[in-house]
C-alpha atoms as a PDB file:
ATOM      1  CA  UNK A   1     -79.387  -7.031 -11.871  1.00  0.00           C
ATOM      2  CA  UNK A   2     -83.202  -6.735 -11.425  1.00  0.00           C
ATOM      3  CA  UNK A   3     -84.043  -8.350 -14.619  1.00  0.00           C
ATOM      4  CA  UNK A   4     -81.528 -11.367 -13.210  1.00  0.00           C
ATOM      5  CA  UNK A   5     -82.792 -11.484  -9.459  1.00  0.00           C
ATOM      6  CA  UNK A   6     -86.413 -11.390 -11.850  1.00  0.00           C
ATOM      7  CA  UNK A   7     -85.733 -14.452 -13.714  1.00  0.00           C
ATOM      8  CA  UNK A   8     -83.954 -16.037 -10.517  1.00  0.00           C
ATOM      9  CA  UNK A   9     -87.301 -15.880  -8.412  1.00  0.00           C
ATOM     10  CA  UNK A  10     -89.450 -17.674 -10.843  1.00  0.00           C
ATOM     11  CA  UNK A  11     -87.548 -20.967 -10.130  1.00  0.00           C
ATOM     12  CA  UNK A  12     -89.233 -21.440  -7.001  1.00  0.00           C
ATOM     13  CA  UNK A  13     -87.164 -24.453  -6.125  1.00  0.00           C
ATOM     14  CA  UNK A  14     -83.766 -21.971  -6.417  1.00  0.00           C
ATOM     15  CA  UNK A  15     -85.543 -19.792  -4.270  1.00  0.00           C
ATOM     16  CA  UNK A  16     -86.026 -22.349  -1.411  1.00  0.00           C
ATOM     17  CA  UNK A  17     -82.319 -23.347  -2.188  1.00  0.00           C
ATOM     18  CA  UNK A  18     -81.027 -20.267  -1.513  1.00  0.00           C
ATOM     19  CA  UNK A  19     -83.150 -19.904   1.728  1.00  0.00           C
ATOM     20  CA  UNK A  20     -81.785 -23.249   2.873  1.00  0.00           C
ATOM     21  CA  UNK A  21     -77.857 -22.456   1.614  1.00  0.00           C
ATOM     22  CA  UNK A  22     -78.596 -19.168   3.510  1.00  0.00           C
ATOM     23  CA  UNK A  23     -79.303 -20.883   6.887  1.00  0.00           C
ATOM     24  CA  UNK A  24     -76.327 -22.941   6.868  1.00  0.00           C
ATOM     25  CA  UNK A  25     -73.997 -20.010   6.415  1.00  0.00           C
ATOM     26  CA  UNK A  26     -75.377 -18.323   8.915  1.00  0.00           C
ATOM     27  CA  UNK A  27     -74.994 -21.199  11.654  1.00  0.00           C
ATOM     28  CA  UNK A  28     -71.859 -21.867  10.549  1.00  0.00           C
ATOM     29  CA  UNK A  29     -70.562 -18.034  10.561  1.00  0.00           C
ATOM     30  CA  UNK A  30     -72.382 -18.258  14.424  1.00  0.00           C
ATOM     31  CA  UNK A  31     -71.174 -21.474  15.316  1.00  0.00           C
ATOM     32  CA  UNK A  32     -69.117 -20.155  17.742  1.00  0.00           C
ATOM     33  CA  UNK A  33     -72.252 -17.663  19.407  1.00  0.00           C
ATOM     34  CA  UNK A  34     -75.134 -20.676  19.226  1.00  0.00           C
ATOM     35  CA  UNK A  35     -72.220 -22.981  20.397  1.00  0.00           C
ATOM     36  CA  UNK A  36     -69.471 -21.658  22.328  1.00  0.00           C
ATOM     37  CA  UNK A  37     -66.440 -23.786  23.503  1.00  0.00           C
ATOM     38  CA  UNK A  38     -65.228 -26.739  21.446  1.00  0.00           C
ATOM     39  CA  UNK A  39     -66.582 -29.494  19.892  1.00  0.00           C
ATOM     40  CA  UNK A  40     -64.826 -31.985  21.124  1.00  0.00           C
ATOM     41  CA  UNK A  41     -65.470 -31.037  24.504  1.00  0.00           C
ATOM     42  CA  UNK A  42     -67.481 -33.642  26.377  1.00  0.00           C
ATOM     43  CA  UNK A  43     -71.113 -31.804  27.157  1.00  0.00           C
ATOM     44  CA  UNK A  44     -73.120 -34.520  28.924  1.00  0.00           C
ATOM     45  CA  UNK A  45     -73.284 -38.433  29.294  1.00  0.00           C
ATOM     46  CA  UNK A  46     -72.964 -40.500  26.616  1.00  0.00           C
ATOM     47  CA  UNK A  47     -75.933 -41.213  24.137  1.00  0.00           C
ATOM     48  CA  UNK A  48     -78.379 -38.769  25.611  1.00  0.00           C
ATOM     49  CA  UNK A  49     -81.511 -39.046  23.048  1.00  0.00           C
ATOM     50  CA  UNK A  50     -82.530 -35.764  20.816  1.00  0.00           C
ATOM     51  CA  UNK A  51     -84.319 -33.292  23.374  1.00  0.00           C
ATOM     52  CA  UNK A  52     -83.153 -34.629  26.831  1.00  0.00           C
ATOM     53  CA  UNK A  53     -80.861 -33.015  29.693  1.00  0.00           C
ATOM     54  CA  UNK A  54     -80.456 -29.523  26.849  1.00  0.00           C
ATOM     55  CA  UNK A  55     -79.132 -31.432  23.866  1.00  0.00           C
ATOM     56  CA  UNK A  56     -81.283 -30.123  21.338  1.00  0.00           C
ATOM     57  CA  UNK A  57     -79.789 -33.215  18.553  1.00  0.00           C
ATOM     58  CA  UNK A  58     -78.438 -35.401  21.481  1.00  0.00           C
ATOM     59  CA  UNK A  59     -74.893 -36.518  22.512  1.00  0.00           C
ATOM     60  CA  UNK A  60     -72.521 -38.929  20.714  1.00  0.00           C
ATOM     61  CA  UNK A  61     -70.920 -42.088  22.451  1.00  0.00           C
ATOM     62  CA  UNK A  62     -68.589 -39.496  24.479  1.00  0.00           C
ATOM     63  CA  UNK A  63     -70.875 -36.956  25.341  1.00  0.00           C
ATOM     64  CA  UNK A  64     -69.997 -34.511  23.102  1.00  0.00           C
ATOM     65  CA  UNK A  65     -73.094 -32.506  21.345  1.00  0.00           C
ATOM     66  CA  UNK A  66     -74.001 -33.185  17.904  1.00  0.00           C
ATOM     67  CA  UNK A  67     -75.428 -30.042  17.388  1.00  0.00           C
ATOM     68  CA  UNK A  68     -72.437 -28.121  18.134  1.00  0.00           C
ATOM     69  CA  UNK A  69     -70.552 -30.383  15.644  1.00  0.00           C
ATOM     70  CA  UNK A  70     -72.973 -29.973  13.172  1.00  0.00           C
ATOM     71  CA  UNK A  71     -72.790 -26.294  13.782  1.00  0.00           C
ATOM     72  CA  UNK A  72     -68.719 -26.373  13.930  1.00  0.00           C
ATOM     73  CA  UNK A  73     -68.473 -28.925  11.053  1.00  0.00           C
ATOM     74  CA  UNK A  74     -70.665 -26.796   8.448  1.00  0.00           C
ATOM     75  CA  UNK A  75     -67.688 -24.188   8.551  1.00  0.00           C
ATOM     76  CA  UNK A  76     -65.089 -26.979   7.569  1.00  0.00           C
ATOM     77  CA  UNK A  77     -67.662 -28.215   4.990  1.00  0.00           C
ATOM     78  CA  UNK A  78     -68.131 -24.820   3.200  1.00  0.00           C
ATOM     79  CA  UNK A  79     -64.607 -23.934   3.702  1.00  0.00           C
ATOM     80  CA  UNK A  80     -63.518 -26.719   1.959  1.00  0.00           C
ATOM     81  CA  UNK A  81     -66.321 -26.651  -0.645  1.00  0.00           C
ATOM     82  CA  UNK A  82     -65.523 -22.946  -1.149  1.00  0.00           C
ATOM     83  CA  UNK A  83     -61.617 -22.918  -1.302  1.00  0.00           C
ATOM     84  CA  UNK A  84     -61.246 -26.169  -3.245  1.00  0.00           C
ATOM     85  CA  UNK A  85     -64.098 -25.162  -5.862  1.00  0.00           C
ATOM     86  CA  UNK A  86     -62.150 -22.069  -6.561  1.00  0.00           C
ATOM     87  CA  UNK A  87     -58.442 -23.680  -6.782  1.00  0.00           C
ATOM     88  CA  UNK A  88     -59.980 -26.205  -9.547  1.00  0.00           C
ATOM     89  CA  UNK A  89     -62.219 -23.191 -11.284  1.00  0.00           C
ATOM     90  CA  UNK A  90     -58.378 -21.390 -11.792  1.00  0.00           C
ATOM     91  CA  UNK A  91     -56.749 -24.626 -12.963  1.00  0.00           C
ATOM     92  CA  UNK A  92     -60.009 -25.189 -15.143  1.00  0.00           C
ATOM     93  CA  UNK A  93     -60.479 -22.109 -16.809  1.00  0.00           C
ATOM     94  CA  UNK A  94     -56.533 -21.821 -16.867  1.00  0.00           C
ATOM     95  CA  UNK A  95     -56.253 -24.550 -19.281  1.00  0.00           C
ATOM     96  CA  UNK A  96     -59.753 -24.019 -20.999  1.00  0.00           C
ATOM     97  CA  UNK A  97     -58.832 -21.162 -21.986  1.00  0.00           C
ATOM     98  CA  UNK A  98     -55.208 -22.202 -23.793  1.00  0.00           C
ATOM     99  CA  UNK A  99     -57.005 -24.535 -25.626  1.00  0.00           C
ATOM    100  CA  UNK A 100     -59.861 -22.642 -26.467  1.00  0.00           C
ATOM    101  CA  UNK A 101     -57.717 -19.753 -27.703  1.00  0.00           C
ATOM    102  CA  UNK A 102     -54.834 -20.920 -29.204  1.00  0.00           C
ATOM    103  CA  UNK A 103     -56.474 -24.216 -30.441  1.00  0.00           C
ATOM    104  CA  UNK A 104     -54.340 -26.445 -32.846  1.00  0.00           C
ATOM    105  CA  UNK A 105     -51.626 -28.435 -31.042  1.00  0.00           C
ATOM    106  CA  UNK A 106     -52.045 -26.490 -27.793  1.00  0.00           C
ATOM    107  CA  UNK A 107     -55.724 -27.646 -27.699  1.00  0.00           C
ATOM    108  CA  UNK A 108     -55.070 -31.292 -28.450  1.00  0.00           C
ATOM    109  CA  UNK A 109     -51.711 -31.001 -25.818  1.00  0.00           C
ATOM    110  CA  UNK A 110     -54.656 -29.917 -22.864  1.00  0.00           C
ATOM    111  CA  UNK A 111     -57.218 -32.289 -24.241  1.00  0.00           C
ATOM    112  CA  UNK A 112     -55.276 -35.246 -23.891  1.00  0.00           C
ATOM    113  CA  UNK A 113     -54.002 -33.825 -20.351  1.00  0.00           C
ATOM    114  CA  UNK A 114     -57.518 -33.481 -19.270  1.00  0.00           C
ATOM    115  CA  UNK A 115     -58.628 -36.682 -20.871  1.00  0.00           C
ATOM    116  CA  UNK A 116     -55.989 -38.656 -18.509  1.00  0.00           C
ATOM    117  CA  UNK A 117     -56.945 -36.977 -15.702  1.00  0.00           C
ATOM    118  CA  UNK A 118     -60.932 -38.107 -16.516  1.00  0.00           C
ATOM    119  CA  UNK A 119     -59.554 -41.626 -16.703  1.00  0.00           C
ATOM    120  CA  UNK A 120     -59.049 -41.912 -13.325  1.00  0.00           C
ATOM    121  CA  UNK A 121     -61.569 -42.804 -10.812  1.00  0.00           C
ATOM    122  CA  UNK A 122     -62.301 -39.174  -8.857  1.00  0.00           C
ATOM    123  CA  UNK A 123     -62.995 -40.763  -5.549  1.00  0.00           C
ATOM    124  CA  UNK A 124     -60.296 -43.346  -5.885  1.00  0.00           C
ATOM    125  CA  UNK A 125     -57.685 -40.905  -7.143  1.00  0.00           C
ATOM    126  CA  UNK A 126     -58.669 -38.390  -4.005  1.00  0.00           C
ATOM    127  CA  UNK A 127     -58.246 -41.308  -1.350  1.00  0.00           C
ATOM    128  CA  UNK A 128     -54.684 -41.884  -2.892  1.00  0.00           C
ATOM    129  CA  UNK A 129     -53.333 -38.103  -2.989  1.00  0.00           C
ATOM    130  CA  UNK A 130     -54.980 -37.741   0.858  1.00  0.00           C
ATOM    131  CA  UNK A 131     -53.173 -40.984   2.017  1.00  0.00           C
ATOM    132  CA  UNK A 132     -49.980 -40.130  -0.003  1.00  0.00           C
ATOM    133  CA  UNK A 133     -50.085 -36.451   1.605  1.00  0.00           C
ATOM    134  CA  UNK A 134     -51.113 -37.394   5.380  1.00  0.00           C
ATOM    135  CA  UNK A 135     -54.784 -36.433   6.273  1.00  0.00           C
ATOM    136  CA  UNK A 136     -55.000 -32.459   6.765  1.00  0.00           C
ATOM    137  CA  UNK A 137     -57.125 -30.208   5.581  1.00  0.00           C
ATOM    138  CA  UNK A 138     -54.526 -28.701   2.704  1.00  0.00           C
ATOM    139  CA  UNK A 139     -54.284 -32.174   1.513  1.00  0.00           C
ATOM    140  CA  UNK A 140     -58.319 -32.450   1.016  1.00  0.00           C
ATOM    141  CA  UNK A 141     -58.411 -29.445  -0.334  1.00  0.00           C
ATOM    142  CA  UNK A 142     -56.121 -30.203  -2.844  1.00  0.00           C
ATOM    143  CA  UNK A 143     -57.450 -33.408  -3.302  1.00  0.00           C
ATOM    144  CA  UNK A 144     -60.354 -31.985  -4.319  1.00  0.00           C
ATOM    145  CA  UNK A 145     -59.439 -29.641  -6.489  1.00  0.00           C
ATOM    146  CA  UNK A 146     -56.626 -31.851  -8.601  1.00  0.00           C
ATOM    147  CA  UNK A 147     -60.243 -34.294  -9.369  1.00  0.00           C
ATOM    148  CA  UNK A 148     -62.325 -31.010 -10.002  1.00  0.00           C
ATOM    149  CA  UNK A 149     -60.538 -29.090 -12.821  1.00  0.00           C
ATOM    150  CA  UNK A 150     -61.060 -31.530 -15.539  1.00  0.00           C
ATOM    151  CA  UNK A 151     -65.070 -30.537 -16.834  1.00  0.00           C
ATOM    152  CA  UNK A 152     -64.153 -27.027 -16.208  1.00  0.00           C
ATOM    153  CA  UNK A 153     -61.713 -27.026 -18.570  1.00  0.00           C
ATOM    154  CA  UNK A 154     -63.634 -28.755 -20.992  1.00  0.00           C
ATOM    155  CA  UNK A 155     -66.771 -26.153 -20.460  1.00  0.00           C
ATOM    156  CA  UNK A 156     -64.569 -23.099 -20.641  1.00  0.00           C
ATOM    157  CA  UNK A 157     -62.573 -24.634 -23.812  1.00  0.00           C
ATOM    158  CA  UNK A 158     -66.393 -25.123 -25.393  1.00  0.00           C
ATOM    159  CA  UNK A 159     -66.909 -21.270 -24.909  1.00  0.00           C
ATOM    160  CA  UNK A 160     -63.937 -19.859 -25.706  1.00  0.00           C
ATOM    161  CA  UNK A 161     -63.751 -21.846 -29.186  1.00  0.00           C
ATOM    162  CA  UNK A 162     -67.442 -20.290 -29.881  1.00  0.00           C
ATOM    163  CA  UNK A 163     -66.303 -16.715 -28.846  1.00  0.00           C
ATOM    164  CA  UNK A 164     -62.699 -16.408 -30.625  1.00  0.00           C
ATOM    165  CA  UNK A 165     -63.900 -16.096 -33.777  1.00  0.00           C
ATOM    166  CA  UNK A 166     -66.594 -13.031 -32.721  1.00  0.00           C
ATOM    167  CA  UNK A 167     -66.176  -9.803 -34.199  1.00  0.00           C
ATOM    168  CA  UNK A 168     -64.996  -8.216 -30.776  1.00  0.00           C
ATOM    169  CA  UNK A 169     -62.376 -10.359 -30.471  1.00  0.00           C
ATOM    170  CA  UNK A 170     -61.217  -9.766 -33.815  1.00  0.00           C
ATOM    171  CA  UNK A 171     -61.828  -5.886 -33.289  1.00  0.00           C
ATOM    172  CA  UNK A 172     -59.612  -6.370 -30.042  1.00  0.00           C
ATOM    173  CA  UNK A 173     -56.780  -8.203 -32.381  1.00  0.00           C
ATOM    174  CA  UNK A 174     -57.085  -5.429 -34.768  1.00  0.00           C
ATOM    175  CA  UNK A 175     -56.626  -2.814 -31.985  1.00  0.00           C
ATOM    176  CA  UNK A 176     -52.958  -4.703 -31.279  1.00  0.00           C
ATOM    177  CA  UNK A 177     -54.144  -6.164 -27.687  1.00  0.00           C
ATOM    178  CA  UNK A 178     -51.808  -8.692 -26.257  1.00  0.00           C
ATOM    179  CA  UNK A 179     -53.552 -12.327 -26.267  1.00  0.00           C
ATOM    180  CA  UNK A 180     -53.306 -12.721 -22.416  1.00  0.00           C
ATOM    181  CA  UNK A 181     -55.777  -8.928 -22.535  1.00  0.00           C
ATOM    182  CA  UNK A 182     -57.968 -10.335 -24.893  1.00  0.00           C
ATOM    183  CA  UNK A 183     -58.841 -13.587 -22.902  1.00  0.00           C
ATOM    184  CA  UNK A 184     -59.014 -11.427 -19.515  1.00  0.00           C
ATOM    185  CA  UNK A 185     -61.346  -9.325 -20.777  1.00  0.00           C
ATOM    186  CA  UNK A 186     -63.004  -9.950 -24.075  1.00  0.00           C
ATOM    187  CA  UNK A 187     -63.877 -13.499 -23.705  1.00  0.00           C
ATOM    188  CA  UNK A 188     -63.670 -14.806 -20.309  1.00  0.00           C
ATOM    189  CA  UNK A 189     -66.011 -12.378 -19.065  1.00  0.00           C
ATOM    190  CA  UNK A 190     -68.568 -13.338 -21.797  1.00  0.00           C
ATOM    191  CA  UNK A 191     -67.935 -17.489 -20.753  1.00  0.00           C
ATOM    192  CA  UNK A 192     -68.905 -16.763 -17.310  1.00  0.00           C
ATOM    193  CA  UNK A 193     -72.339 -17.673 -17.125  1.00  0.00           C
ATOM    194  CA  UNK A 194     -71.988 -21.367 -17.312  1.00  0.00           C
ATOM    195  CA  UNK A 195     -68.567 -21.361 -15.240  1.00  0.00           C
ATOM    196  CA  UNK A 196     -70.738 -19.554 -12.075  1.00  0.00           C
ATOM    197  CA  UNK A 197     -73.599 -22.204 -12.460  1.00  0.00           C
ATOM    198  CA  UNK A 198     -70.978 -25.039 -12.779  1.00  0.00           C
ATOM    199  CA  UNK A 199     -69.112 -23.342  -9.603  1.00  0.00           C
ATOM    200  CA  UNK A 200     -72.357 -23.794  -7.386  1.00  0.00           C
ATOM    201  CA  UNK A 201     -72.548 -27.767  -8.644  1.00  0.00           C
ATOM    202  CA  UNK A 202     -68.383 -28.223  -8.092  1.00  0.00           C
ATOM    203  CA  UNK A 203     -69.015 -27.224  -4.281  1.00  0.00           C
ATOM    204  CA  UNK A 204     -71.979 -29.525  -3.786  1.00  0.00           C
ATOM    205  CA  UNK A 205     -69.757 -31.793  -5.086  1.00  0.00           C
ATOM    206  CA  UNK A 206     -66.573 -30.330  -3.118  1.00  0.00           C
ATOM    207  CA  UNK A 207     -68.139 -30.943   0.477  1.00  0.00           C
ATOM    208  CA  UNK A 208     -69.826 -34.635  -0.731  1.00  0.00           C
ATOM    209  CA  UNK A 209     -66.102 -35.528  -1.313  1.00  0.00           C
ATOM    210  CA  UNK A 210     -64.649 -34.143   2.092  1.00  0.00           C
ATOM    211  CA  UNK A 211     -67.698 -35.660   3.787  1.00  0.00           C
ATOM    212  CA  UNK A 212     -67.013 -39.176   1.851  1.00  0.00           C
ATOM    213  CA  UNK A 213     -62.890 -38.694   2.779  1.00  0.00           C
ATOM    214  CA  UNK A 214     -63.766 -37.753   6.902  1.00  0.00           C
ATOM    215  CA  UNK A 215     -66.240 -40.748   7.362  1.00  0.00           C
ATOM    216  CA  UNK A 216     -63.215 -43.180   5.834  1.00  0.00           C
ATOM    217  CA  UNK A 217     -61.201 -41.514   8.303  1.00  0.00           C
ATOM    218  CA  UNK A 218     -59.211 -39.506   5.519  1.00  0.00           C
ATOM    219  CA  UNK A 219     -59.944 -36.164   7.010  1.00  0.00           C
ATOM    220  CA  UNK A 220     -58.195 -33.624   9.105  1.00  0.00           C
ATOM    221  CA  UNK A 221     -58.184 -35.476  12.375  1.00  0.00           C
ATOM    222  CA  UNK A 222     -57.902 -32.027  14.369  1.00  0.00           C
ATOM    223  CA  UNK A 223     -61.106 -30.779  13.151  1.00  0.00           C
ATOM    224  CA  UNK A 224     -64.925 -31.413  13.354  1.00  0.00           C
ATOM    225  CA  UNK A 225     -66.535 -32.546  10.154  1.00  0.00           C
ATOM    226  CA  UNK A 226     -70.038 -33.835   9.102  1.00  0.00           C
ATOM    227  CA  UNK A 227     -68.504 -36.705   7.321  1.00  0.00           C
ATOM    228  CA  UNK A 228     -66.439 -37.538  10.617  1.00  0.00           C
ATOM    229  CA  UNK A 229     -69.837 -37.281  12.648  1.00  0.00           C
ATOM    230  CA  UNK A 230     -71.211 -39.542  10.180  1.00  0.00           C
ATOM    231  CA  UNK A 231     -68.477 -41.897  10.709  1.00  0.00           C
ATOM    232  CA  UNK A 232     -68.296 -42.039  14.281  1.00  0.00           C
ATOM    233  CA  UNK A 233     -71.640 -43.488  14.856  1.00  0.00           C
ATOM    234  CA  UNK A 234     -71.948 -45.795  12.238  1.00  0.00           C
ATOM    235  CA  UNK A 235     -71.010 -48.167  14.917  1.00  0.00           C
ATOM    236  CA  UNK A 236     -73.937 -47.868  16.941  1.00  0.00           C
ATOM    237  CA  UNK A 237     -76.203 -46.415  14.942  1.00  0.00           C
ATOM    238  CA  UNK A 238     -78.854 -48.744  16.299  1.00  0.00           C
ATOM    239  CA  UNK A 239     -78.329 -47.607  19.494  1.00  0.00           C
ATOM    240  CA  UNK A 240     -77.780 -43.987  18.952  1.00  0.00           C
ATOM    241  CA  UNK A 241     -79.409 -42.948  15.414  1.00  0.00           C
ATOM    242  CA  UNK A 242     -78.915 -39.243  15.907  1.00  0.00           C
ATOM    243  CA  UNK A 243     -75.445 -39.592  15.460  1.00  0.00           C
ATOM    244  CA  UNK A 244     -75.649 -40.397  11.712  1.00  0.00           C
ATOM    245  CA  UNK A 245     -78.947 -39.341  11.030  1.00  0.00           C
ATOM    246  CA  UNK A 246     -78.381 -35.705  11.903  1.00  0.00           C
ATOM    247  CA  UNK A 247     -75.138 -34.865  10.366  1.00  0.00           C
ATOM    248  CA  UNK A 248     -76.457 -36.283   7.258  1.00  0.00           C
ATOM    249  CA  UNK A 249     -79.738 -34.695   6.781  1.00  0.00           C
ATOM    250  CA  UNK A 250     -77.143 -31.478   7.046  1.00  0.00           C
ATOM    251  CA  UNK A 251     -75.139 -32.703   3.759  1.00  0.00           C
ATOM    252  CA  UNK A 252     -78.155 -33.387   1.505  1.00  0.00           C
ATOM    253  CA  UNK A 253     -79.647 -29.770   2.547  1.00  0.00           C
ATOM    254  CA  UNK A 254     -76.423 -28.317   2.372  1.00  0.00           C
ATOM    255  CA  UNK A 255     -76.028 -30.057  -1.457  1.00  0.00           C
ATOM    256  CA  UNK A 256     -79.914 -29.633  -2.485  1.00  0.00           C
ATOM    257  CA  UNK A 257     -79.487 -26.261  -1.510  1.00  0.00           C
ATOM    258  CA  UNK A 258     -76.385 -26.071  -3.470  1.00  0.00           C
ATOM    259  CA  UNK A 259     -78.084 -27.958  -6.837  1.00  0.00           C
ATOM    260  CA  UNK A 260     -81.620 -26.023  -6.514  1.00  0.00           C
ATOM    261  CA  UNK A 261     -79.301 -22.393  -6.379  1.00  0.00           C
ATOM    262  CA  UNK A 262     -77.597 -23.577  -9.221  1.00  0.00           C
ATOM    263  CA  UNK A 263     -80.521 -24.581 -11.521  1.00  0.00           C
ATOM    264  CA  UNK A 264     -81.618 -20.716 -10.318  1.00  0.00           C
ATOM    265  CA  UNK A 265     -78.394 -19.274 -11.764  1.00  0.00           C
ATOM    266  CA  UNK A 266     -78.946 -21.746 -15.142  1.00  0.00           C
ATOM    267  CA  UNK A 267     -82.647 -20.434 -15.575  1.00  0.00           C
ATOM    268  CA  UNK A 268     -81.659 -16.866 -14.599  1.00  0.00           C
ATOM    269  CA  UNK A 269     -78.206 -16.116 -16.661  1.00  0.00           C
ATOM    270  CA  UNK A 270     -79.509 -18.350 -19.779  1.00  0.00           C
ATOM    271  CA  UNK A 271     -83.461 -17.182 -20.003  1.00  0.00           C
ATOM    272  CA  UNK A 272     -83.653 -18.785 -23.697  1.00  0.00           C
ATOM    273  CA  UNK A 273     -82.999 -21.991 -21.854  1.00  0.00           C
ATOM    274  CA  UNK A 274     -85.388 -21.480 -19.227  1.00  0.00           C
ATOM    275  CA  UNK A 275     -87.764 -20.982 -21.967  1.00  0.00           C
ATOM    276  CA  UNK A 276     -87.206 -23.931 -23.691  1.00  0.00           C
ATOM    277  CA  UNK A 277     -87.361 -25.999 -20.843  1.00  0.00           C
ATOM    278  CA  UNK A 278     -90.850 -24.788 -19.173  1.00  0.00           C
ATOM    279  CA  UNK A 279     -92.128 -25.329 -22.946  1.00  0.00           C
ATOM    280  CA  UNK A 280     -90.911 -28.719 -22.821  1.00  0.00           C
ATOM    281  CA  UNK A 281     -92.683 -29.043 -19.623  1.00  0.00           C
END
């Protein structure tokens, strides 16, 4: 762990990202303490500037703070980042690992499954299963994760067909172990490094999605999102910039955070590769 948290800190820029990523939990875990009441509730007049009359971000077009739905929205963000990331890492490595393993008919059978799937526009397809569904937050969730799965499973596939042919695994065979033991834990904890660094990526990705759905009005009308704050003022955003501006500076933190932590995790569980790429540099 040292000798990981070692090579972690020497990416400066993963170091910042995990300072930033670290400040948006914790606002949204005290969203409720910094912010109390709802969201929706109507705080002051209409279009009050950053600064004025206590509104530390300023007031939307029905008086509602935008820093308390910033605050309110980062938990839907990272909620939905978080649970959808993890739904399409099971499906992903689910697959990835059938086809890894058992290769032959039952890798081309997942291939071509996951090749459809990649066919499909990701955006497109998750504005078609959220409109098919009705707009809720189960249905962008799953949205998500149904468009998500697809370069896990190839990544996970890519590892597993390096590792099955490994002495340990063949030791493991040997020893009679059932195929599901041997994938559980042989292989697929020796494949985690790049599924963790991808999982970082898939929830930048996760909450640029949900944000993208909300502003198009595809969200979970019952709840405060960044994407929704974003969409609200698009409509006067020449009168009242905050009410865009704001919401999305939070996104691209919340996702450079996300990207910078991830390049962290790259340099820090594949040093040989962090090598090579500060010689290249």
């Amino acid at each position: 762990m040292s000798d990981f948290w070692r090579r972690f800190r020497r990416n400066r820029g993963a170091v910042v990202g995990l300072v930033i990523l670290a400040l948006v939990i914790a606002v949204a875990a005290f969203a409720s303490v910094l912010f109390p009441g709802s969201p929706w509730d109507m705080a002051t007049a209409p279009f009050v500037p950053p600064g004025e009359e206590g509104m530390l971000l300023g007031s939307d077009s029905l008086g509602r703070d935008v820093a308390a739905g910033i605050a309110h929205g980062a938990r839907i963000s990272l909620m939905v980042g978080a649970v959808s990331t993890v739904a399409a890492l099971f499906i992903g490595v689910s697959l990835g690992a059938v086809a890894g393993y058992l290769g032959g008919v039952a890798d081309d059978a997942v291939m071509r499954f996951t090749e459809f799937f990649q066919t499909i526009p990701s955006f497109v397809f998750a504005i078609l299963l959220v409109a098919i569904f009705t707009p809720t937050i189960g249905s962008v969730v799953f949205a998500i994760a149904v468009v998500s799965w697809p370069p896990v499973a190839r990544v996970v596939r890519a590892e597993f067909l390096s590792l099955r042919s490994r002495e340990f695994v063949q030791a493991a065979e040997v020893l009679g172990k059932s195929r599901i033991a041997i994938v559980v834990t042989d292989i697929l904890p020796n494949a985690l490094s790049p599924i963790v660094v991808l999982s970082s990526l898939m929830v930048a990705s996760a909450i640029l999605l949900e944000s993208a759905l909300s502003f198009l009005g595809l969200g979970d009308p019952n709840l405060m999102t960044w994407g929704f704050l974003i969409g609200s003022g698009r409509s006067v955003i020449r009168l009242a910039w905050w009410m865009s501006v704001f919401p999305g500076l939070a996104i691209f933190l919340t996702v450079l955070a996300l990207n910078l932590v991830g390049e962290g995790l790259s340099d820090a569980l594949n040093p040989r590769l962090a090598r090579q790429r500060g010689g290249a540099a």
